[in-house]
PDB file of N, CA and C in Angstrom:
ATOM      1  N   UNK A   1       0.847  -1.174   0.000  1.00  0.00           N
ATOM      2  CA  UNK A   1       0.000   0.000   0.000  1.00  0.00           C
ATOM      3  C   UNK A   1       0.894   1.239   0.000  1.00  0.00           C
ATOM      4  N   UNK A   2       0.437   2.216  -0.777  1.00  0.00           N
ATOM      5  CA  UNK A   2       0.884   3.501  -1.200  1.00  0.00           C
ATOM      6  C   UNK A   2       0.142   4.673  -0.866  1.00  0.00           C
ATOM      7  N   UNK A   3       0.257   5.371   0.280  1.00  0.00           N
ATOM      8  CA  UNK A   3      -0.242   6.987   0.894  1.00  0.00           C
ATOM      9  C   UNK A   3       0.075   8.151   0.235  1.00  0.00           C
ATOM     10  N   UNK A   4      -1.001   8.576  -0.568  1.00  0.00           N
ATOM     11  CA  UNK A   4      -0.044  10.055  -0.170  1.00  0.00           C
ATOM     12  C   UNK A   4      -1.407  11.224   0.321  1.00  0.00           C
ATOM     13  N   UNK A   5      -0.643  11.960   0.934  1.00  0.00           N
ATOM     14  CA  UNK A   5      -1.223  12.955   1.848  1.00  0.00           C
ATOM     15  C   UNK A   5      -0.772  14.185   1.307  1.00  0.00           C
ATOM     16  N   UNK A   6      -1.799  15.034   1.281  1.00  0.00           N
ATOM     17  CA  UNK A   6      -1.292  16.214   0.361  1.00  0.00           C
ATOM     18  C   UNK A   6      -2.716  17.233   0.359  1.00  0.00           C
ATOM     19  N   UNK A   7      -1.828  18.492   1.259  1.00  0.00           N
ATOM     20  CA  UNK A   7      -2.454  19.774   1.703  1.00  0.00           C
ATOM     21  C   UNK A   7      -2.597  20.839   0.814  1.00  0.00           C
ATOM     22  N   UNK A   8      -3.415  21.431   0.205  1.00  0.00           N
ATOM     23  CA  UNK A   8      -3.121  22.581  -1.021  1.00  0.00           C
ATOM     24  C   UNK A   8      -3.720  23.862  -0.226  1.00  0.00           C
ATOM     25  N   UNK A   9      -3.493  24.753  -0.450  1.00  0.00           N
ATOM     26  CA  UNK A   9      -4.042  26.550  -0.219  1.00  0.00           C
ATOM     27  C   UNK A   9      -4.078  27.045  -1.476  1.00  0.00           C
ATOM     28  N   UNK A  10      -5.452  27.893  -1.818  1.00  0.00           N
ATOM     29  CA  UNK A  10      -5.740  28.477  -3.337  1.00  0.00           C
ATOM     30  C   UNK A  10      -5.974  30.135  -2.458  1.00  0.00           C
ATOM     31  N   UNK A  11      -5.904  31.135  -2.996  1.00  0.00           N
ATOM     32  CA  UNK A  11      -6.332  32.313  -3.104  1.00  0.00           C
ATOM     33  C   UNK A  11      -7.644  31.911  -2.780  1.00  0.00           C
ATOM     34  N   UNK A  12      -8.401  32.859  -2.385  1.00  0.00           N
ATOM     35  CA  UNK A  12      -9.767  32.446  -2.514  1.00  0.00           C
ATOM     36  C   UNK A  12     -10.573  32.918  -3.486  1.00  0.00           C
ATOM     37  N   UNK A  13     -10.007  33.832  -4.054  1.00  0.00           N
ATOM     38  CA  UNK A  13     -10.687  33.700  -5.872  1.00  0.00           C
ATOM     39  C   UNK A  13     -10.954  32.122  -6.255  1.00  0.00           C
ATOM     40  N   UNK A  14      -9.739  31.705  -6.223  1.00  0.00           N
ATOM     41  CA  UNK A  14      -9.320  30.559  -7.291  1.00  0.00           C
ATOM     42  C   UNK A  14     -10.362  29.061  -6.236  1.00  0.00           C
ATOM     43  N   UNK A  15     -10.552  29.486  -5.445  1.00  0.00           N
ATOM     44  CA  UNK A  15     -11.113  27.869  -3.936  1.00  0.00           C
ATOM     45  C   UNK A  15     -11.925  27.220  -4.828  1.00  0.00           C
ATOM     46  N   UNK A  16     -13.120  28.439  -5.511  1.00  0.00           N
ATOM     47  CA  UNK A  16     -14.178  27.512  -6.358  1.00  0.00           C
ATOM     48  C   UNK A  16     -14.040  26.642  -7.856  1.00  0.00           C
ATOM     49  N   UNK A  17     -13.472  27.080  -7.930  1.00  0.00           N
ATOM     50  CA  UNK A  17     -12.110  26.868  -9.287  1.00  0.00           C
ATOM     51  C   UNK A  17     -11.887  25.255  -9.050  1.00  0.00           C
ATOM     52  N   UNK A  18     -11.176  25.627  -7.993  1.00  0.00           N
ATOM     53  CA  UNK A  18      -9.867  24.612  -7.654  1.00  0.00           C
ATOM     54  C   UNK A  18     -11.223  23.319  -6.471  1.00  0.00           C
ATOM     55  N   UNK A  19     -12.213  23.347  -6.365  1.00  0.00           N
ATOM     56  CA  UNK A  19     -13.210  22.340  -5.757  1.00  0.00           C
ATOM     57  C   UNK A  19     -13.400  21.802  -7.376  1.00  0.00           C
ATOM     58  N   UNK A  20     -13.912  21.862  -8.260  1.00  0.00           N
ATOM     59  CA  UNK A  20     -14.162  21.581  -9.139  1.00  0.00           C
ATOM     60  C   UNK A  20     -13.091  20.648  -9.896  1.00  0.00           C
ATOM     61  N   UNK A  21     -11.885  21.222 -10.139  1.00  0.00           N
ATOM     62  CA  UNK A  21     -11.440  20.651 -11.174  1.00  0.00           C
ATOM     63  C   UNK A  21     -11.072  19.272  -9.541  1.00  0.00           C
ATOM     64  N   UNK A  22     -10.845  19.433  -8.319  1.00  0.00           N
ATOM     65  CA  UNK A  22     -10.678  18.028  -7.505  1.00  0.00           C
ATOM     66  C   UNK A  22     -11.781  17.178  -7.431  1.00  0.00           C
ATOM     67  N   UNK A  23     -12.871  17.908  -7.809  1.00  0.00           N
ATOM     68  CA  UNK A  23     -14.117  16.714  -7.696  1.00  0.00           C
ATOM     69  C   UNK A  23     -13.989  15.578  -9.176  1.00  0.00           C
ATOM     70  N   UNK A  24     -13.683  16.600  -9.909  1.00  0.00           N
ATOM     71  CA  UNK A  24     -13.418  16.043 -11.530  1.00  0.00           C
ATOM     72  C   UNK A  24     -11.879  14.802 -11.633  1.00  0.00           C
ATOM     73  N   UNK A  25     -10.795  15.389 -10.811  1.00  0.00           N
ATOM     74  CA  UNK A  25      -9.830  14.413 -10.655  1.00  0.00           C
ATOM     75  C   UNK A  25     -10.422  13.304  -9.743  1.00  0.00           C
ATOM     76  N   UNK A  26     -11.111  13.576  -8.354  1.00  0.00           N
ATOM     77  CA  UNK A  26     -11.485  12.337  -7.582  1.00  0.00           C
ATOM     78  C   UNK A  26     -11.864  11.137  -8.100  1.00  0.00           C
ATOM     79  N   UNK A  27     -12.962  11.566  -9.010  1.00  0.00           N
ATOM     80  CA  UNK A  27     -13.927  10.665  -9.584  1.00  0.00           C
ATOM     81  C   UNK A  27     -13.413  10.087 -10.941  1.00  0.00           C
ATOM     82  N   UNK A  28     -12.544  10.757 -11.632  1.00  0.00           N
ATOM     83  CA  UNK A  28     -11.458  10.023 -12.411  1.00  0.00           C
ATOM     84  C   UNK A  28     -10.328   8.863 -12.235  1.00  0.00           C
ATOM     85  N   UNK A  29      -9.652   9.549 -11.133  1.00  0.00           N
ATOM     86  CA  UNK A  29      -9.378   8.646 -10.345  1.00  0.00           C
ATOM     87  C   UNK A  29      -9.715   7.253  -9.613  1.00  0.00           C
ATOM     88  N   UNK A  30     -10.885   7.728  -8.995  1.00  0.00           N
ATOM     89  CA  UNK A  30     -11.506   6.375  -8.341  1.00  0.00           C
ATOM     90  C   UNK A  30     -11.841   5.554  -9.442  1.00  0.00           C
ATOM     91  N   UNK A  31     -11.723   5.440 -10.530  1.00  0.00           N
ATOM     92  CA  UNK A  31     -11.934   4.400 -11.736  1.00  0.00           C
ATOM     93  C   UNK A  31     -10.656   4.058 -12.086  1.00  0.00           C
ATOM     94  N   UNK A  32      -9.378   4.493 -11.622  1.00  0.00           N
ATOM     95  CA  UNK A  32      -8.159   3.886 -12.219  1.00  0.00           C
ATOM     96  C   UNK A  32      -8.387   2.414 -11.398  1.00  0.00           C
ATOM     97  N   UNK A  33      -7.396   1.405 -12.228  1.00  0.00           N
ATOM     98  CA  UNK A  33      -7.016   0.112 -11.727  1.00  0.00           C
ATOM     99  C   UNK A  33      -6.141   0.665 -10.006  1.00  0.00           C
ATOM    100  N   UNK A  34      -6.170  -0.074  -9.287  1.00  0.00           N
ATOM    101  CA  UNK A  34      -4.786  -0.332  -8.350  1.00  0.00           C
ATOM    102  C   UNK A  34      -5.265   1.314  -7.118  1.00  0.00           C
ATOM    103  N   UNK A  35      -6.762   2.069  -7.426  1.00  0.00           N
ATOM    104  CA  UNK A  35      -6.905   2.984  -6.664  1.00  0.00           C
ATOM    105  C   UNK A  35      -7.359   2.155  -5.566  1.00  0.00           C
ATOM    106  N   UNK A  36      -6.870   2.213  -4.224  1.00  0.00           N
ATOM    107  CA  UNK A  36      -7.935   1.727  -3.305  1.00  0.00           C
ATOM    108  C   UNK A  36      -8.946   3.094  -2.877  1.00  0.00           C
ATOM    109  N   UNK A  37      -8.526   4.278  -2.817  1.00  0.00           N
ATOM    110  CA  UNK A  37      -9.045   5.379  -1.974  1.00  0.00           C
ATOM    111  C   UNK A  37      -9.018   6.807  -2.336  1.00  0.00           C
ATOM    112  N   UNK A  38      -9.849   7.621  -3.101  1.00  0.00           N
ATOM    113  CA  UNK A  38      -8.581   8.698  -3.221  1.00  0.00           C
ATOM    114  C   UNK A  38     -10.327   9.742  -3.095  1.00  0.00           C
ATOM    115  N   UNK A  39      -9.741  10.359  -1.829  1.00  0.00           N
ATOM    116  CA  UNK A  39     -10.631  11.463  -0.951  1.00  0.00           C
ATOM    117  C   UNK A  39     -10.141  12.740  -1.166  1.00  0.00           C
ATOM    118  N   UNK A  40     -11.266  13.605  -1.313  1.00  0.00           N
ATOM    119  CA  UNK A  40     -10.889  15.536  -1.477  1.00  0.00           C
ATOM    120  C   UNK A  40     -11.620  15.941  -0.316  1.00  0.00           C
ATOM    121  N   UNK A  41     -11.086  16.727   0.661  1.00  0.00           N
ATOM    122  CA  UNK A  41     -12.050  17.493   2.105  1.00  0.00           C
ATOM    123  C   UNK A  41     -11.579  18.734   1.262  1.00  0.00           C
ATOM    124  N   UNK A  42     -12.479  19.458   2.288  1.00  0.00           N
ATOM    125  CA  UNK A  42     -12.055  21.363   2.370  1.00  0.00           C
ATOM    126  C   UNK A  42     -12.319  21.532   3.582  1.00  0.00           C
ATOM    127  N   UNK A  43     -11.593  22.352   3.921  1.00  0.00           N
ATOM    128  CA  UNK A  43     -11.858  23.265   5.537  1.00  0.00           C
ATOM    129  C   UNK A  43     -12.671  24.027   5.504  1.00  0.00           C
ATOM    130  N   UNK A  44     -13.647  23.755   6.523  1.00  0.00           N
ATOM    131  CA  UNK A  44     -15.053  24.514   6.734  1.00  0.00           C
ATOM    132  C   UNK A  44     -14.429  26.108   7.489  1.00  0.00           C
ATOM    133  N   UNK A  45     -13.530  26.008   8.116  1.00  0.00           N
ATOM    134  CA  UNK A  45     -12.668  27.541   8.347  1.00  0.00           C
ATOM    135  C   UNK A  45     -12.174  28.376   7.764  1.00  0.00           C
ATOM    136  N   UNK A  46     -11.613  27.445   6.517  1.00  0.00           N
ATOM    137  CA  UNK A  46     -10.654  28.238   5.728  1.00  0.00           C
ATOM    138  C   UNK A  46     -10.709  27.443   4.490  1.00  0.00           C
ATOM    139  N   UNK A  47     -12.049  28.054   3.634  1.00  0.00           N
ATOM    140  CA  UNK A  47     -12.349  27.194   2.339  1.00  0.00           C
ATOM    141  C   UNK A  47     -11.394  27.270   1.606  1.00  0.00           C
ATOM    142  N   UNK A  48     -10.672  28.144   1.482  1.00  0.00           N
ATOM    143  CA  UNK A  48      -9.656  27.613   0.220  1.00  0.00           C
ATOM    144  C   UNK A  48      -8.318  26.718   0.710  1.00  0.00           C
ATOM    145  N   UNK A  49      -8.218  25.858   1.369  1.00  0.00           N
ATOM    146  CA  UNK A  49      -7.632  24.311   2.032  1.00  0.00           C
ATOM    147  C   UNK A  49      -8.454  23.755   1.648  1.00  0.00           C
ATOM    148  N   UNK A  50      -8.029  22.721   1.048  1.00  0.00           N
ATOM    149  CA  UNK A  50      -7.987  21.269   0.529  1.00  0.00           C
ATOM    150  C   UNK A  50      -7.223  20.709   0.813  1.00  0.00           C
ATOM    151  N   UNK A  51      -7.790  18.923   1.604  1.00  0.00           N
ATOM    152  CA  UNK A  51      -6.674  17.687   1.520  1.00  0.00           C
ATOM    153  C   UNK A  51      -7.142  16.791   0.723  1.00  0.00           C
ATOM    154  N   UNK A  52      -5.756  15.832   0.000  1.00  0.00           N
ATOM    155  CA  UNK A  52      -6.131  14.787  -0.478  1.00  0.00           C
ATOM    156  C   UNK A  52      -6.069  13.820   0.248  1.00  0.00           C
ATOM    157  N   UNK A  53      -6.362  12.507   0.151  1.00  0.00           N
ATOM    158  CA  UNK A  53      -5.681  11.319   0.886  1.00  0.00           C
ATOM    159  C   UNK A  53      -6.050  10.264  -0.299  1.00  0.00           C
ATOM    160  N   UNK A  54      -5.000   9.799  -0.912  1.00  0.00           N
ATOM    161  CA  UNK A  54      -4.689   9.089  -1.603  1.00  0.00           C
ATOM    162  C   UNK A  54      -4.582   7.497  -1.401  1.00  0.00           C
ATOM    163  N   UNK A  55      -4.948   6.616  -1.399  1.00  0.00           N
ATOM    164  CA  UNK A  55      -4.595   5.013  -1.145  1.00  0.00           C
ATOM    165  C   UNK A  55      -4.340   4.405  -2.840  1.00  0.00           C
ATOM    166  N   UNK A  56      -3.100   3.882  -2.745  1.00  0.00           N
ATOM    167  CA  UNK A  56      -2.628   3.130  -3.603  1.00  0.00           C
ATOM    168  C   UNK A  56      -2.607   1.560  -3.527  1.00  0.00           C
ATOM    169  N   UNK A  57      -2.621   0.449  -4.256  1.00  0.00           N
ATOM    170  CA  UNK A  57      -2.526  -1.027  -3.706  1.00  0.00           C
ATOM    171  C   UNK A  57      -0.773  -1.037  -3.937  1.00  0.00           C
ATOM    172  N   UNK A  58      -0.415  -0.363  -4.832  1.00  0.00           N
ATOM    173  CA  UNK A  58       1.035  -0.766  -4.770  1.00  0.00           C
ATOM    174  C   UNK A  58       2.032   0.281  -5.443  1.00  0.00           C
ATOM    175  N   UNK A  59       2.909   0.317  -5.583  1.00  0.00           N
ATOM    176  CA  UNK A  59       3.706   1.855  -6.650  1.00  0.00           C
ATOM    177  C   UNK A  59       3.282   1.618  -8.032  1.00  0.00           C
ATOM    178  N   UNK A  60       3.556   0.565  -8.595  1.00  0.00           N
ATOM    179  CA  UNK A  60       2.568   0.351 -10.084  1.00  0.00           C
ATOM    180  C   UNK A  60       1.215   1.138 -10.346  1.00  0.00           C
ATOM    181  N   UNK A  61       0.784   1.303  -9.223  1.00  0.00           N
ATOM    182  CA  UNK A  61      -1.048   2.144  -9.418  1.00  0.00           C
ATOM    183  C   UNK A  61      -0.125   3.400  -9.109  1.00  0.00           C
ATOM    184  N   UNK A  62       0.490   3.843  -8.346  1.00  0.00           N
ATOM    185  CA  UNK A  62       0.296   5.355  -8.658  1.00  0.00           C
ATOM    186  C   UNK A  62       0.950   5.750  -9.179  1.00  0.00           C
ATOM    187  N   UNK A  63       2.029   5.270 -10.065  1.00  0.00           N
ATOM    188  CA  UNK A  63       2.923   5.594 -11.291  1.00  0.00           C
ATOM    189  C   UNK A  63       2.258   5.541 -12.508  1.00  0.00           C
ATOM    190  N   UNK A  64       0.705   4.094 -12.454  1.00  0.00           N
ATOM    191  CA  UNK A  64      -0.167   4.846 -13.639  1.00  0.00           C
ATOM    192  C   UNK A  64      -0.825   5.794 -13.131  1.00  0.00           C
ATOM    193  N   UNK A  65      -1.501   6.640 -12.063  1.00  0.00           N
ATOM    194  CA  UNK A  65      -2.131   7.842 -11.353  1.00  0.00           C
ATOM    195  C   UNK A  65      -1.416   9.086 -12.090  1.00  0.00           C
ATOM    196  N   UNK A  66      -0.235   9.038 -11.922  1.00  0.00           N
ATOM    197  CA  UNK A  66       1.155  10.069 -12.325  1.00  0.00           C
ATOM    198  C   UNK A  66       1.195  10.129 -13.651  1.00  0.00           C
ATOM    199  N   UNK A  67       1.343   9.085 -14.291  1.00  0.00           N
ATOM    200  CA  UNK A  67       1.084   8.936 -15.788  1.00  0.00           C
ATOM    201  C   UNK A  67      -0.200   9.278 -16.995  1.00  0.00           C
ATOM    202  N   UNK A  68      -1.148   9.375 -16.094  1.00  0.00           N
ATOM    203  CA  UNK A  68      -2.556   9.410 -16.655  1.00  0.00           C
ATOM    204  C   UNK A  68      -2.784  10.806 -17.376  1.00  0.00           C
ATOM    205  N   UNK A  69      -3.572  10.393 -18.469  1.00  0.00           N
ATOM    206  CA  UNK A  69      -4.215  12.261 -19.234  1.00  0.00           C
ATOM    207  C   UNK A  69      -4.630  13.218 -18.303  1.00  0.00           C
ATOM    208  N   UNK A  70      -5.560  12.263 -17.667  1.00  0.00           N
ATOM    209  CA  UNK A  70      -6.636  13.511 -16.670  1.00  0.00           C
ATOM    210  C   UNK A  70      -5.412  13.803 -15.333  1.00  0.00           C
ATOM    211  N   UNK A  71      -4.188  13.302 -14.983  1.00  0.00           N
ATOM    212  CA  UNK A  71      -3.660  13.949 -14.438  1.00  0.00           C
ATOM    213  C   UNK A  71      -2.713  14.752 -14.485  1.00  0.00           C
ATOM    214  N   UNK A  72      -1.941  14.548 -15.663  1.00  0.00           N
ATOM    215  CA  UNK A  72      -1.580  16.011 -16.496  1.00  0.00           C
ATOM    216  C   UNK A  72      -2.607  17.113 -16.887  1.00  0.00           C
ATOM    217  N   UNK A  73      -3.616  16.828 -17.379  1.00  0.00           N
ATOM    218  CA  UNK A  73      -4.567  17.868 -17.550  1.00  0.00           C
ATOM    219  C   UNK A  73      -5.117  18.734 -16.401  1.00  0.00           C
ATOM    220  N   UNK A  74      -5.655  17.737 -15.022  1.00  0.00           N
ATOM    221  CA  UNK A  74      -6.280  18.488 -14.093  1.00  0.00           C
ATOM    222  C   UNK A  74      -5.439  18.612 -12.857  1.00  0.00           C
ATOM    223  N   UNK A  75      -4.128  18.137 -12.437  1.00  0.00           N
ATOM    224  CA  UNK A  75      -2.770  17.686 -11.268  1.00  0.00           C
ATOM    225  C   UNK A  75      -1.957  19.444 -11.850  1.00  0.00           C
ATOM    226  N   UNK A  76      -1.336  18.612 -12.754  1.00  0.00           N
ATOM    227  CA  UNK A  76      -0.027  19.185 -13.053  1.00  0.00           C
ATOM    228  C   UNK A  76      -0.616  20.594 -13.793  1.00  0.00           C
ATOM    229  N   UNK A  77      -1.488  20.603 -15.164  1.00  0.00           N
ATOM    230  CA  UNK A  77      -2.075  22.063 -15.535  1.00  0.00           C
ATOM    231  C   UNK A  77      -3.065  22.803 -15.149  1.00  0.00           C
ATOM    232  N   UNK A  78      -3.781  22.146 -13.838  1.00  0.00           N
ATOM    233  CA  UNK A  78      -4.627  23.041 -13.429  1.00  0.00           C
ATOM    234  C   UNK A  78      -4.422  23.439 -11.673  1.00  0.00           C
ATOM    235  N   UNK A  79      -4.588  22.109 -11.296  1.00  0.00           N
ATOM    236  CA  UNK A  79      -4.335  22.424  -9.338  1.00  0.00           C
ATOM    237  C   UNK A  79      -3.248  23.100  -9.191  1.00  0.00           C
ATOM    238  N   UNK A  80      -2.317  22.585  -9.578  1.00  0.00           N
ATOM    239  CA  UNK A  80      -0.524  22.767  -9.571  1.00  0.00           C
ATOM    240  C   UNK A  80      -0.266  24.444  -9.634  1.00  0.00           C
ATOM    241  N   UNK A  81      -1.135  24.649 -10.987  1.00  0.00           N
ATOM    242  CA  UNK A  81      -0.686  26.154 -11.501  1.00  0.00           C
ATOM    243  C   UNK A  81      -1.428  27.019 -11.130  1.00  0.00           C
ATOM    244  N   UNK A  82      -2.862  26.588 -10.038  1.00  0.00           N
ATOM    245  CA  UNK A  82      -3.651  27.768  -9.683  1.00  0.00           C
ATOM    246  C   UNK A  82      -2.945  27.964  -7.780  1.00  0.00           C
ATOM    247  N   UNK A  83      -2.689  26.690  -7.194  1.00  0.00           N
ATOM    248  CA  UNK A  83      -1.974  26.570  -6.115  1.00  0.00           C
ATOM    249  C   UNK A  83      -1.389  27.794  -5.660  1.00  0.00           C
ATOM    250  N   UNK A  84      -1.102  28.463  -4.180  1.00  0.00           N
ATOM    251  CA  UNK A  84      -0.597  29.227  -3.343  1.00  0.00           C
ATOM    252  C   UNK A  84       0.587  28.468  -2.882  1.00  0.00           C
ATOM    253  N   UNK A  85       0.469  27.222  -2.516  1.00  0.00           N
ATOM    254  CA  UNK A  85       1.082  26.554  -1.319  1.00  0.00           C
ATOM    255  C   UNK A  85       0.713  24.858  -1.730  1.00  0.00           C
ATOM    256  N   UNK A  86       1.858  24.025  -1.472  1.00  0.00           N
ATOM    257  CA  UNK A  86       1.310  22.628  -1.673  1.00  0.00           C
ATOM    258  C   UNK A  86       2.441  21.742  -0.469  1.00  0.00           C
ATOM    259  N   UNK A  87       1.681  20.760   0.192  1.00  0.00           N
ATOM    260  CA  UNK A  87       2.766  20.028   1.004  1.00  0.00           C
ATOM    261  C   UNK A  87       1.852  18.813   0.671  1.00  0.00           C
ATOM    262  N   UNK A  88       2.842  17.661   0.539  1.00  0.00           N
ATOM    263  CA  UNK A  88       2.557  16.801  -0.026  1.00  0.00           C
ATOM    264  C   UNK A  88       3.563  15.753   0.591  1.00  0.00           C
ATOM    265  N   UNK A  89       2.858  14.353   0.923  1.00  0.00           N
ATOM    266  CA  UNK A  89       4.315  13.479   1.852  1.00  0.00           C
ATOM    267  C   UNK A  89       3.880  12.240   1.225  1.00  0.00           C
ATOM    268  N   UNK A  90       4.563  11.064   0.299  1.00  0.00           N
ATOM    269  CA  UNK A  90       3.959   9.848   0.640  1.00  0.00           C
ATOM    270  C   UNK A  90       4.795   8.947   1.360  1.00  0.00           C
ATOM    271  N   UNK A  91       3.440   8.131   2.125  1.00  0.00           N
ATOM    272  CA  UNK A  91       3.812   7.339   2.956  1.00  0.00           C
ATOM    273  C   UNK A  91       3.223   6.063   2.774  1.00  0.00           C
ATOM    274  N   UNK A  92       3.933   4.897   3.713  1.00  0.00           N
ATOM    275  CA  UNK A  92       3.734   3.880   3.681  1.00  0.00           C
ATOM    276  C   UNK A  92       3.201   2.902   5.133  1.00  0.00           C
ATOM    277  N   UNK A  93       1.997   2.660   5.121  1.00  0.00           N
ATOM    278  CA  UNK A  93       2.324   1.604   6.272  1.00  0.00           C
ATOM    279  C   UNK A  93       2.688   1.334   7.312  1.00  0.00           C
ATOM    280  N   UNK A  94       2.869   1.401   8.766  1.00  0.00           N
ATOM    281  CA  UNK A  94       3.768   0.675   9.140  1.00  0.00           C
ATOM    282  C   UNK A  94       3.384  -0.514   9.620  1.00  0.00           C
TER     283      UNK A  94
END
């Protein structure tokens, strides 16, 4: 199993923006092979925070996750480039 955990901050122009294109990756996602889990929250304090929490079955699934259209399209050219702030850790298990 493969974690990753990963905190974003948008402007808050950009929060409603940036809910959208993660609801659109979630649900893309949750149809890859090898996804066990892959969750979007927002902070009811501070709407423009978002977490992910990611579950992988093994590095093979999230190297195709990494590899995928919709995650160059909506990861890397859209979250990525509207982003303030990103912390991001993966983990494993113990």
């Amino acid at each position: 199993m493969v974690i990753q955990s990963i905190h974003y901050e948008f402007a808050p122009e950009d929060a409603e923006q940036a809910a959208g294109i993660f609801k659109e990756l979630r649900d893309l996602a949750r149809e890859e092979p090898g996804v066990v889990r892959f969750d979007v929250a927002r902070s009811k304090s501070r709407p423009n925070v978002f977490a992910l929490w990611e579950e992988y079955r093994d590095e093979a699934a999230l190297k195709t996750h990494l590899e995928s259209a919709h995650f160059e399209r909506l990861a890397i050219n859209g979250i990525r480039r509207l982003a303030k702030d990103r912390l991001g850790e993966t983990v494993y298990p113990l």
